[in-house]
Protein backbone atom coordinates (compact mmCIF):
# COMPACT_ATOMS: atom_id res chain seq x y z
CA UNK A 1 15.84 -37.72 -16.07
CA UNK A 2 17.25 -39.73 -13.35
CA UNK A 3 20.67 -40.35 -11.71
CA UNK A 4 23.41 -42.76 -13.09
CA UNK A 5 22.76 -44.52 -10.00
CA UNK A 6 25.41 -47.04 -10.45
CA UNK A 7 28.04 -44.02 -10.33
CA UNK A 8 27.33 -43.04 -6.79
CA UNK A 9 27.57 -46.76 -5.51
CA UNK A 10 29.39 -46.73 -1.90
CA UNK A 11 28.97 -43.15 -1.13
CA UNK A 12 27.45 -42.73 2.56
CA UNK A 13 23.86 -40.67 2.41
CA UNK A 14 22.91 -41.72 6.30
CA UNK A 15 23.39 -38.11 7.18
CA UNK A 16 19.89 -36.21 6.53
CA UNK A 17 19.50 -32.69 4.65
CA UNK A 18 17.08 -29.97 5.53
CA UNK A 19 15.59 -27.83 2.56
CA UNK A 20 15.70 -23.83 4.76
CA UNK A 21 14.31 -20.91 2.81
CA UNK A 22 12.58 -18.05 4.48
CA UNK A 23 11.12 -16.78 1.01
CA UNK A 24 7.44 -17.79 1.22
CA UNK A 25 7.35 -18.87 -2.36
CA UNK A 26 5.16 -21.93 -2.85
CA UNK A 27 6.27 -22.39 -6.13
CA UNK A 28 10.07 -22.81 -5.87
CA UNK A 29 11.49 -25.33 -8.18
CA UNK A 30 15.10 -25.29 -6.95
CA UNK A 31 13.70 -26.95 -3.14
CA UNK A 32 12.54 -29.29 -5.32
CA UNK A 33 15.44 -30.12 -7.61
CA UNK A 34 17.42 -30.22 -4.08
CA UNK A 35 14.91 -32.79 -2.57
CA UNK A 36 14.88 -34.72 -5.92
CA UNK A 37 18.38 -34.99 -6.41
CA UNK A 38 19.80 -36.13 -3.09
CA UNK A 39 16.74 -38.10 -2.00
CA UNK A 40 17.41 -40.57 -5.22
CA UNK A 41 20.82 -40.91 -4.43
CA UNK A 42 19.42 -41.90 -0.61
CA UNK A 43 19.52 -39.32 1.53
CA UNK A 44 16.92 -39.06 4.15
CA UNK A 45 15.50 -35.38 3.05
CA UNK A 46 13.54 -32.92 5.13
CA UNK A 47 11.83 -29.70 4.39
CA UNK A 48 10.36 -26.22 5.88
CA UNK A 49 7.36 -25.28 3.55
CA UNK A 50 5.11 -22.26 3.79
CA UNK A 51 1.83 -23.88 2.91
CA UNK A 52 0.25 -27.50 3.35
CA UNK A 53 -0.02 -28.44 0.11
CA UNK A 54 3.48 -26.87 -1.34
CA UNK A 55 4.54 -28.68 -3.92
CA UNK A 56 7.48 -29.81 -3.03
CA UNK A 57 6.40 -31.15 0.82
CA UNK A 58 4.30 -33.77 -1.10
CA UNK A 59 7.59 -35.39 -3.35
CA UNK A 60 8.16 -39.12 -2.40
CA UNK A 61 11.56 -38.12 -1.65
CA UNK A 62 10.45 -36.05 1.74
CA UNK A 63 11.01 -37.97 4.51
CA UNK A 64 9.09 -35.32 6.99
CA UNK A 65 7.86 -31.39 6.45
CA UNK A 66 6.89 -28.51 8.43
CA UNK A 67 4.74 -25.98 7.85
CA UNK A 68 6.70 -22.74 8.86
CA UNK A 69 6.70 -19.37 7.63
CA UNK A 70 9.49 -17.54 9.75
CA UNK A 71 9.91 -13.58 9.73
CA UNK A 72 13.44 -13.15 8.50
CA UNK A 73 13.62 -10.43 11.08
CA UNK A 74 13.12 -12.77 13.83
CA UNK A 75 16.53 -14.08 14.40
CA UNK A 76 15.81 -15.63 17.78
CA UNK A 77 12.50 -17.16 16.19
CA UNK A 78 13.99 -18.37 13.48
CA UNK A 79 16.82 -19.42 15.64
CA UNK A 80 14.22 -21.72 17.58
CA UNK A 81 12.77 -22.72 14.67
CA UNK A 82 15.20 -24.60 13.40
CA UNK A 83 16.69 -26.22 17.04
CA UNK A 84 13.26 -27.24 17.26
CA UNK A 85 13.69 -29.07 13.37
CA UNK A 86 16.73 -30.68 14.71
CA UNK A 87 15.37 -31.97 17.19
CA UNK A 88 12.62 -33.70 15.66
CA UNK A 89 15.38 -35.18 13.71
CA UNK A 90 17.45 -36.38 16.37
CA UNK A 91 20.62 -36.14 14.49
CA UNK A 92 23.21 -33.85 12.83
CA UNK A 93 21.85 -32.97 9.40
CA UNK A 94 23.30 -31.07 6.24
CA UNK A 95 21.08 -27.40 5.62
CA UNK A 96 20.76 -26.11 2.46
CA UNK A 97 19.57 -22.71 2.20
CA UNK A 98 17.79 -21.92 -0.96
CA UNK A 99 16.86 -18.54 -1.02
CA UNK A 100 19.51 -15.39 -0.53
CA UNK A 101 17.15 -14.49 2.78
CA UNK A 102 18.69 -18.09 3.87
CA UNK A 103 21.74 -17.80 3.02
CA UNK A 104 22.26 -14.48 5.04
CA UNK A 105 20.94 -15.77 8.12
CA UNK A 106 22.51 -18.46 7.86
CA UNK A 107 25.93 -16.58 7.56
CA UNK A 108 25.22 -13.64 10.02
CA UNK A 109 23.73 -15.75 12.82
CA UNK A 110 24.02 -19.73 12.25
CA UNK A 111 26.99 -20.05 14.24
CA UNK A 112 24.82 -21.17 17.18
CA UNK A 113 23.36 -23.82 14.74
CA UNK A 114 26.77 -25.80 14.39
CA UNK A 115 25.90 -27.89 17.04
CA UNK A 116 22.69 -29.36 15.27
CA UNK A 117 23.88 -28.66 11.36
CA UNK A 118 26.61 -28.56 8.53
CA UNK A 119 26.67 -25.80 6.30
CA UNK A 120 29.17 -23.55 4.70
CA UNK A 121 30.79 -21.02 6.59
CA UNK A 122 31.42 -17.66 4.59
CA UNK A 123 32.77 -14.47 5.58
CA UNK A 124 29.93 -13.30 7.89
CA UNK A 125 29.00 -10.27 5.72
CA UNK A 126 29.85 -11.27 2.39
CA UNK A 127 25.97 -13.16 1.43
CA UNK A 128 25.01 -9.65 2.59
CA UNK A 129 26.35 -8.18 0.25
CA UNK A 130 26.47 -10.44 -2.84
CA UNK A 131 22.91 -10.70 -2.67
CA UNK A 132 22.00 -6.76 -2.64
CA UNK A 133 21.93 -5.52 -5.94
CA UNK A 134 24.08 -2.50 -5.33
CA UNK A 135 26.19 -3.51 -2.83
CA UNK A 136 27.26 -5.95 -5.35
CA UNK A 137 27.43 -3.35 -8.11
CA UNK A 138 29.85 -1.20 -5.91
CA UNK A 139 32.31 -4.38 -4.68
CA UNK A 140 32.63 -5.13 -8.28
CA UNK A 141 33.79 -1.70 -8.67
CA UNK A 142 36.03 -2.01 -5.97
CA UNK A 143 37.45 -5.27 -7.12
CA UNK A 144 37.65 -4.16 -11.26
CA UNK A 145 35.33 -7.12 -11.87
CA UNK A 146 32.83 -6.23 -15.43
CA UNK A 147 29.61 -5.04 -14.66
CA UNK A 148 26.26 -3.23 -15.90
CA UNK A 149 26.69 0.13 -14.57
CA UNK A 150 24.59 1.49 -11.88
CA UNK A 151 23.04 3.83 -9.70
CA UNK A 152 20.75 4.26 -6.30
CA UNK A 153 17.27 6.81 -7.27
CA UNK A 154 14.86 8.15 -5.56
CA UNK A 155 12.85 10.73 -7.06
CA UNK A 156 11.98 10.77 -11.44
CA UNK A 157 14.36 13.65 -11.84
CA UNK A 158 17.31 11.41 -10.13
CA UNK A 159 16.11 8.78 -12.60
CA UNK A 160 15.81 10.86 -15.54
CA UNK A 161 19.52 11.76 -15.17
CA UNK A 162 20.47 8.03 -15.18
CA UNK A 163 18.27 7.59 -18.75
CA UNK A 164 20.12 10.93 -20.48
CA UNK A 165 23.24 9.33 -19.68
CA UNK A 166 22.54 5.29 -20.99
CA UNK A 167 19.22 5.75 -22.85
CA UNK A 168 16.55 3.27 -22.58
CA UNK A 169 15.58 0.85 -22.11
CA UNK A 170 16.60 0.69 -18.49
CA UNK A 171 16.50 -2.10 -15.64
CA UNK A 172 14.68 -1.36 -12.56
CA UNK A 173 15.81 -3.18 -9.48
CA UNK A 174 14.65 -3.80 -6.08
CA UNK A 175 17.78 -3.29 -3.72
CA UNK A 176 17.06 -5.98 -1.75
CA UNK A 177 14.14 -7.71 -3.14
CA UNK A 178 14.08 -10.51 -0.46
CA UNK A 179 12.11 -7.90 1.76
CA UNK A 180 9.55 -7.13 -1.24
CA UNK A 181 6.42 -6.56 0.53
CA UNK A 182 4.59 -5.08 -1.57
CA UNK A 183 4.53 -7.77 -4.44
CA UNK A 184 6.69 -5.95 -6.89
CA UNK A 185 8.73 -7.52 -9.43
CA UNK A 186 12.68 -7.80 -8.04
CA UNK A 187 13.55 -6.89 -11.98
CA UNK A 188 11.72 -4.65 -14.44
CA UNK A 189 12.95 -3.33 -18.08
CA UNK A 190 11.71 0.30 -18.69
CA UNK A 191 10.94 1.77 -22.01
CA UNK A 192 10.53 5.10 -21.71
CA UNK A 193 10.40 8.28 -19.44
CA UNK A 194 7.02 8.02 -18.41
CA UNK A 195 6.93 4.37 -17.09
CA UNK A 196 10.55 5.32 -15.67
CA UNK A 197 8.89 8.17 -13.69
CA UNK A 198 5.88 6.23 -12.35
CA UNK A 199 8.09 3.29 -10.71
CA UNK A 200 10.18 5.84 -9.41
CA UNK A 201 7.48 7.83 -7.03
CA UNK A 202 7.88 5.91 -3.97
CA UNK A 203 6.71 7.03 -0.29
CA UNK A 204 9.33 8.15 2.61
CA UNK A 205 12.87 8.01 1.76
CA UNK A 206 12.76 4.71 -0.23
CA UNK A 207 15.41 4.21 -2.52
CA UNK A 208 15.40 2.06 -6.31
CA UNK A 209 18.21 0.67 -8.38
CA UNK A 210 19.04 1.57 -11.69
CA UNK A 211 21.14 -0.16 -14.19
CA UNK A 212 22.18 0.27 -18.09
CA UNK A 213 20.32 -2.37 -20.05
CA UNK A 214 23.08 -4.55 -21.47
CA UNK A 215 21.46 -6.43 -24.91
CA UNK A 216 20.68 -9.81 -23.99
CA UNK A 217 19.50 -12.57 -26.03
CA UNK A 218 21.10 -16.45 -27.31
CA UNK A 219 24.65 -16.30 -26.76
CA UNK A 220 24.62 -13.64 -24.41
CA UNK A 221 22.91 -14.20 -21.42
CA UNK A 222 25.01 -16.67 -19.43
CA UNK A 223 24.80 -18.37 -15.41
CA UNK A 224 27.59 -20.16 -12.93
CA UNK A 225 26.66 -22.75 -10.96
CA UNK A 226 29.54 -24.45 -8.26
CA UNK A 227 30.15 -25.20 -4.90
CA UNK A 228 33.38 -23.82 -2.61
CA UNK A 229 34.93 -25.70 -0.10
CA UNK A 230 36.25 -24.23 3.01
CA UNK A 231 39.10 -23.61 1.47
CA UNK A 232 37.11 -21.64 -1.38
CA UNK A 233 38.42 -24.15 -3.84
CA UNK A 234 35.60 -24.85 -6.37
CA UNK A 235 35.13 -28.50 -6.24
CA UNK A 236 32.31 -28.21 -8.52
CA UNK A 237 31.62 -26.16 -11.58
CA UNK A 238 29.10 -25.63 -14.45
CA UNK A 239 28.63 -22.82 -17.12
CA UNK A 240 25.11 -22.38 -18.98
CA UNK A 241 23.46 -20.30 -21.39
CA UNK A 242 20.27 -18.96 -20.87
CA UNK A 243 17.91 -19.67 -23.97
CA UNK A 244 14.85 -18.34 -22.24
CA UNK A 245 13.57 -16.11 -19.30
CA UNK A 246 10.43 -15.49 -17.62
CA UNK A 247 9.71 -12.48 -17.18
CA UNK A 248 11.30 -12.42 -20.69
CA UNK A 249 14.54 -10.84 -21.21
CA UNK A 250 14.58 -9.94 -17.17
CA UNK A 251 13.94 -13.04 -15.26
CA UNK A 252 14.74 -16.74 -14.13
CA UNK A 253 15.88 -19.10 -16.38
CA UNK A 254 12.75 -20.92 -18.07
CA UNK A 255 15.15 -22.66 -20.60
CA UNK A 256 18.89 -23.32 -20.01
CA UNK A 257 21.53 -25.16 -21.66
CA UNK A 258 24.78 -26.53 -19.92
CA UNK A 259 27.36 -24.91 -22.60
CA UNK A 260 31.60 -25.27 -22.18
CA UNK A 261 32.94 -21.48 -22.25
CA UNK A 262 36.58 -21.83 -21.16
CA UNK A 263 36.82 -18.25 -20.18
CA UNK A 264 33.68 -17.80 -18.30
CA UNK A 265 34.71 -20.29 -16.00
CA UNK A 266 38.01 -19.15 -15.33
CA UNK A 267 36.53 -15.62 -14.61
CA UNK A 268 34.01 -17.23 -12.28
CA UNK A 269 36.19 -19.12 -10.20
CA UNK A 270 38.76 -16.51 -10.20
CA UNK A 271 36.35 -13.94 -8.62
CA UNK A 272 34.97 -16.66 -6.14
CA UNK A 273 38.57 -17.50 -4.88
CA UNK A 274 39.36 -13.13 -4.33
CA UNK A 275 35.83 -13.59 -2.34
CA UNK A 276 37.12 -16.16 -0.29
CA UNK A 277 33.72 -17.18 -0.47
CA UNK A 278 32.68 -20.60 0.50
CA UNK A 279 29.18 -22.73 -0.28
CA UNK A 280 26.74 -23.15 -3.22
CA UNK A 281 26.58 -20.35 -5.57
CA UNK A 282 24.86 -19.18 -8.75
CA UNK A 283 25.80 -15.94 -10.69
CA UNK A 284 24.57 -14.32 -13.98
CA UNK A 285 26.37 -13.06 -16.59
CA UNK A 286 25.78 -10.82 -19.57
CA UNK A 287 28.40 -10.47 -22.95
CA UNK A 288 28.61 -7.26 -23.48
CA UNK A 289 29.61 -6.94 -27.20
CA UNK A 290 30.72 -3.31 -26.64
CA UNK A 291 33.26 -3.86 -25.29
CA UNK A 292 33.52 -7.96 -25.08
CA UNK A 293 33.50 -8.69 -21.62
CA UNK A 294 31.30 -10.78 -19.67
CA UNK A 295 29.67 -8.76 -16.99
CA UNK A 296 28.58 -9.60 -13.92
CA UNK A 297 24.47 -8.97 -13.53
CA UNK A 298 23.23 -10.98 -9.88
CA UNK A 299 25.20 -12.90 -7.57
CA UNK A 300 23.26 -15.10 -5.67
CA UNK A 301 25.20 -16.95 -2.59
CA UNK A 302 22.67 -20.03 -2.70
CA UNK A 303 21.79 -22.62 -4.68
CA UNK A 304 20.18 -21.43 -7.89
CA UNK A 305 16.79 -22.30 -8.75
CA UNK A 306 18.08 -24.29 -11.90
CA UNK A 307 20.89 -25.86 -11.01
CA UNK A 308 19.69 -29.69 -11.98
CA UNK A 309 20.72 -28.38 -15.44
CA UNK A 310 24.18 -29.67 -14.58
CA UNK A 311 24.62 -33.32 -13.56
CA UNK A 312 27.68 -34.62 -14.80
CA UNK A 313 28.43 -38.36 -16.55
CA UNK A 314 29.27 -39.24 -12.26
CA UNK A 315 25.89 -38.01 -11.61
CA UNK A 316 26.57 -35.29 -9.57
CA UNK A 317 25.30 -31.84 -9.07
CA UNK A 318 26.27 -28.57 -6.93
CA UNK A 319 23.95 -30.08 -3.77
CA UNK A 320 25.64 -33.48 -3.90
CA UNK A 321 29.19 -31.94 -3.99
CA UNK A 322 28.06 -29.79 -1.15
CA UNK A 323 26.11 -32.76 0.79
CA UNK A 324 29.31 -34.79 0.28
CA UNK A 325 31.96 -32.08 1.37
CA UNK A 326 30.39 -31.40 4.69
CA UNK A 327 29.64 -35.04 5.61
CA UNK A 328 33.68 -35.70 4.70
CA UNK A 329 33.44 -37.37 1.18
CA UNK A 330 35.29 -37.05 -2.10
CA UNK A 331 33.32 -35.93 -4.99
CA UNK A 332 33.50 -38.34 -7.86
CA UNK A 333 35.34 -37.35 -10.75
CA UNK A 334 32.80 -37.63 -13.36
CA UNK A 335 32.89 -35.68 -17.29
CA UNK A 336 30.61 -32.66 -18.43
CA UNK A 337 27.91 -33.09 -20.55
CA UNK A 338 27.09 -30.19 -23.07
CA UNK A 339 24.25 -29.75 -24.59
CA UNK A 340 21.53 -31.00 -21.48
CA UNK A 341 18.75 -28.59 -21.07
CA UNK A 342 16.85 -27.72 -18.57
CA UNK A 343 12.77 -26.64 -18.73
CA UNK A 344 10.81 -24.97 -16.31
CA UNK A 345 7.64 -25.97 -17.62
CA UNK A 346 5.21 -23.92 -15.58
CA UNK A 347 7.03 -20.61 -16.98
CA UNK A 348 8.46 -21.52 -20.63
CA UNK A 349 4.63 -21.36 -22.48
CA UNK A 350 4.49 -17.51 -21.20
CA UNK A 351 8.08 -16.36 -21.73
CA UNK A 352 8.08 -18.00 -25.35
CA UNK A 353 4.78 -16.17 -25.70
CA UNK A 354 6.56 -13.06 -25.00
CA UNK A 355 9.57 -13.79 -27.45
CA UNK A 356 6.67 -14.66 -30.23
CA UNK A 357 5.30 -11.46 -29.84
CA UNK A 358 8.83 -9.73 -29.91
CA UNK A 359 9.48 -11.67 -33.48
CA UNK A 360 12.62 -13.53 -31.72
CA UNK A 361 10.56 -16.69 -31.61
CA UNK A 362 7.85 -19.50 -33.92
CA UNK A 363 6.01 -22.21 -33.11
CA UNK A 364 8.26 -24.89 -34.68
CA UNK A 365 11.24 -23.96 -33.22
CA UNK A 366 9.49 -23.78 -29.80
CA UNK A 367 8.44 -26.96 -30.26
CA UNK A 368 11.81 -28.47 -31.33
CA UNK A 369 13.18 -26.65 -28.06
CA UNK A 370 10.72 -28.19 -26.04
CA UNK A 371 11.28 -31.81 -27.50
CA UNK A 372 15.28 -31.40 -26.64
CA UNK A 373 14.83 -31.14 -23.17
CA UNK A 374 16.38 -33.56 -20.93
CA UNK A 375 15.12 -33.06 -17.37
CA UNK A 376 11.76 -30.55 -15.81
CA UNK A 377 11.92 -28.62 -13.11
CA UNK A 378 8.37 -30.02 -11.88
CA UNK A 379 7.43 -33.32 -14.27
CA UNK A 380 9.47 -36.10 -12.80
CA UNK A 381 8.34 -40.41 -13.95
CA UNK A 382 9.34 -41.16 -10.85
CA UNK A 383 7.57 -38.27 -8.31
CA UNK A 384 4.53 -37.03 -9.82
CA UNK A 385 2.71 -35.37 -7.14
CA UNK A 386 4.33 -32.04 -7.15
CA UNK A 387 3.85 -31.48 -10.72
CA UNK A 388 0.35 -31.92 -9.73
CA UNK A 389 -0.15 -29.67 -7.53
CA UNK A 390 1.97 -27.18 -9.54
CA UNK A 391 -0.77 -27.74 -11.98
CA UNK A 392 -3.72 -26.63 -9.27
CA UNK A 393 -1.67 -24.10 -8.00
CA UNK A 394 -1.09 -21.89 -11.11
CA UNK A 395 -4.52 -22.82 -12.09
CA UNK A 396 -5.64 -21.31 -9.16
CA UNK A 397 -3.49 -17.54 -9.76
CA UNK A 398 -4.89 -18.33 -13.07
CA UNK A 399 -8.49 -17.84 -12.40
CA UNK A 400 -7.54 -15.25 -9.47
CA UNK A 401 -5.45 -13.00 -11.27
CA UNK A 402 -7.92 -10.45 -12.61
CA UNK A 403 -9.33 -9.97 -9.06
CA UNK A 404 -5.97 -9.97 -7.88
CA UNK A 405 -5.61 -6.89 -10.73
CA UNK A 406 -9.11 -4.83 -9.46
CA UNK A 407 -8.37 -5.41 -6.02
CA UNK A 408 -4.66 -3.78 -6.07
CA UNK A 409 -5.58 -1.25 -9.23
CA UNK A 410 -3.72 2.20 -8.65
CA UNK A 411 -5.40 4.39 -6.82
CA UNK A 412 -7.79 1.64 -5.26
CA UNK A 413 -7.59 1.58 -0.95
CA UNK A 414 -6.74 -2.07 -0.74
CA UNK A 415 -9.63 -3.15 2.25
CA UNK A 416 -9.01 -5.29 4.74
């Protein structure tokens, strides 16, 4: 699970990287990947966590944390914030956003940061709209890239419309589901009219996404991982498949596979380069076998939770060709490596549970699965703690989760 260290011999890592995410998600794997992966190769790494003991503060590869849980909305908070980071550093560091909240500040008001950090510069407005589920829908449109098709409800008759015209199931989306307050899944499959009806009875003038439900599955469920210099040149590039999801059918990647798919790629890269977008980036993709064309399903304009899935025969990853891009180093040239998967083992046990009950999945062949994997997102020889406390923490939701259930029941006044 660890680098070809030899491969990244004379490379300078002096400069430090910052882990930034505004999410407060205590259980985000890809902060952790990040840490892992340029902390081996020697970087001195640094992190904003939302909570004491968050998993990935407590890797070996953290050279300091803080405990900060900025309001998005906040931009001359957050703004201080992270001045206030730098200067505890006392140096020009590399920041890697790793949620789309991140990457949007970062975009629409970092330019004031310059002086402290590196980071990828893209069109102000474009993370904006990447990350929102519709906006994205209705560039795609604009551009002729494939795509699920889509619409903006807000009332059950609005949404009944959409079902007559696609059938179910269909995918309910949270617009923007980096403001989800009210701990709502960003992605839900719908059965049938009833369940489409209930989601759809929101207060005020609130608005949901629907989409067609494209049939997903082995073989059709694909991601892009690369990085864009700042001349939107993809200097690094990775296609995967998607094996297994939590939520299943609907959610992250809980097992991925690094996979070649020649045209894929080229599609990806083509549509990044008509972006002109620049930085880490990680998209999903559906085969639609309609009409066989790969359709575009989220494009997120940060580094994807699963991106340790590709390290190539050099060693390197998206964050290392990123890191070594903005401190003015050549990537080395190193060869893909199909086949490597990639476990998030917190996650896989219930989304394989879910494919056993749907009949697309046994024991054995979970098992085999399991036994192929080449690198966790938590379980790590050489850093153990954070798979630790990944261990306590879901423990904890665990044994909380059916008074989490009475407490926000429908129709129960939550108390304060």
């Amino acid at each position: 699970m660890g680098r070809h260290h030899g491969r990244l011999d004379g490379l300078d890592t002096s400069t430090p990287a910052v882990v930034f995410k505004l999410d407060p998600n205590v259980m985000h794997h890809g902060g952790l990947g990040l840490i892992r992966s340029l902390g081996r190769a020697g970087v001195p790494m640094y992190a904003v966590q939302e909570h004491r003991y968050a998993p990935a503060a407590h890797s070996r590869y953290v050279r300091g944390h803080w405990v900060w849980r900025p309001d998005a909305q906040d931009v001359d908070g957050v703004l201080r914030g992270l001045r206030g980071i730098a200067e505890r550093i006392g140096r020009t560091a590399v920041l890697f956003p790793t949620d789309d909240a991140g990457a949007i500040f970062l975009a629409e008001h970092g330019n004031s940061l310059r002086e402290w950090f590196s980071f990828p510069q893209p069109p102000h407005d474009l993370p904006r709209l990447l990350a929102g589920k519709y906006t994205m829908y209705r560039l795609c449109q604009a551009l002729g890239v494939p795509c699920a098709q889509a619409t903006m409800v807000g009332s059950p008759d609005e949404a009944g419309e959409f079902a007559d015209r696609f059938g179910f199931p269909v995918v309910v989306k949270l617009p923007t589901p980096w403001r989800n307050g009210a701990g709502r899944r960003s992605t839900t499959i719908v059965h049938d009219r009833a369940e489409l009806a209930e989601l759809c009875r929101l207060p005020g003038d609130q608005r949901l996404m629907l989409q067609e439900y494209l049939p997903g599955g082995i073989g059709h469920d694909w991601f892009f991982h690369g990085y864009c210099d700042a001349e939107a040149r993809c200097t690094a590039s990775f296609v995967g498949t998607k094996e297994r999801s939590y939520p299943a059918h609907a959610g992250l990647t809980s097992l991925g596979r690094w996979a070649e798919n020649a045209e894929l790629h080229r599609h990806a890269t083509d549509l990044l380069h008509r972006l002109d977008f620049r930085g880490i980036v990680d998209l999903d993709f559906r085969w639609d076998a309609r009409d066989g064309q790969y359709k575009l399903l989220d494009f997120n304009p940060r580094l994807g939770a699963q991106f340790r899935l590709f390290e190539d025969s050099a060693g390197v990853d998206v964050a290392l060709a990123a890191y070594l891009d903005l401190t003015g180093q050549a990537t080395p040239a190193g060869t893909s490596v199909p086949g490597r998967r990639f476990l998030v083992e917190n996650y896989d046990p219930i989304a394989a549970l879910r494919y056993w009950r749907d009949g697309r999945l046994g024991l054995r062949s979970w098992a085999d699965s399991v036994r192929a994997v080449d690198e966790t997102a938590w379980y790590a020889r050489d850093d153990l703690t954070p798979f630790a406390l990944m261990c306590l923490w879901m423990g904890a939701r665990a044994a909380t989760r059916p008074l989490r259930r009475l407490h926000f029941r429908p129709g129960k006044e939550k108390k304060v």
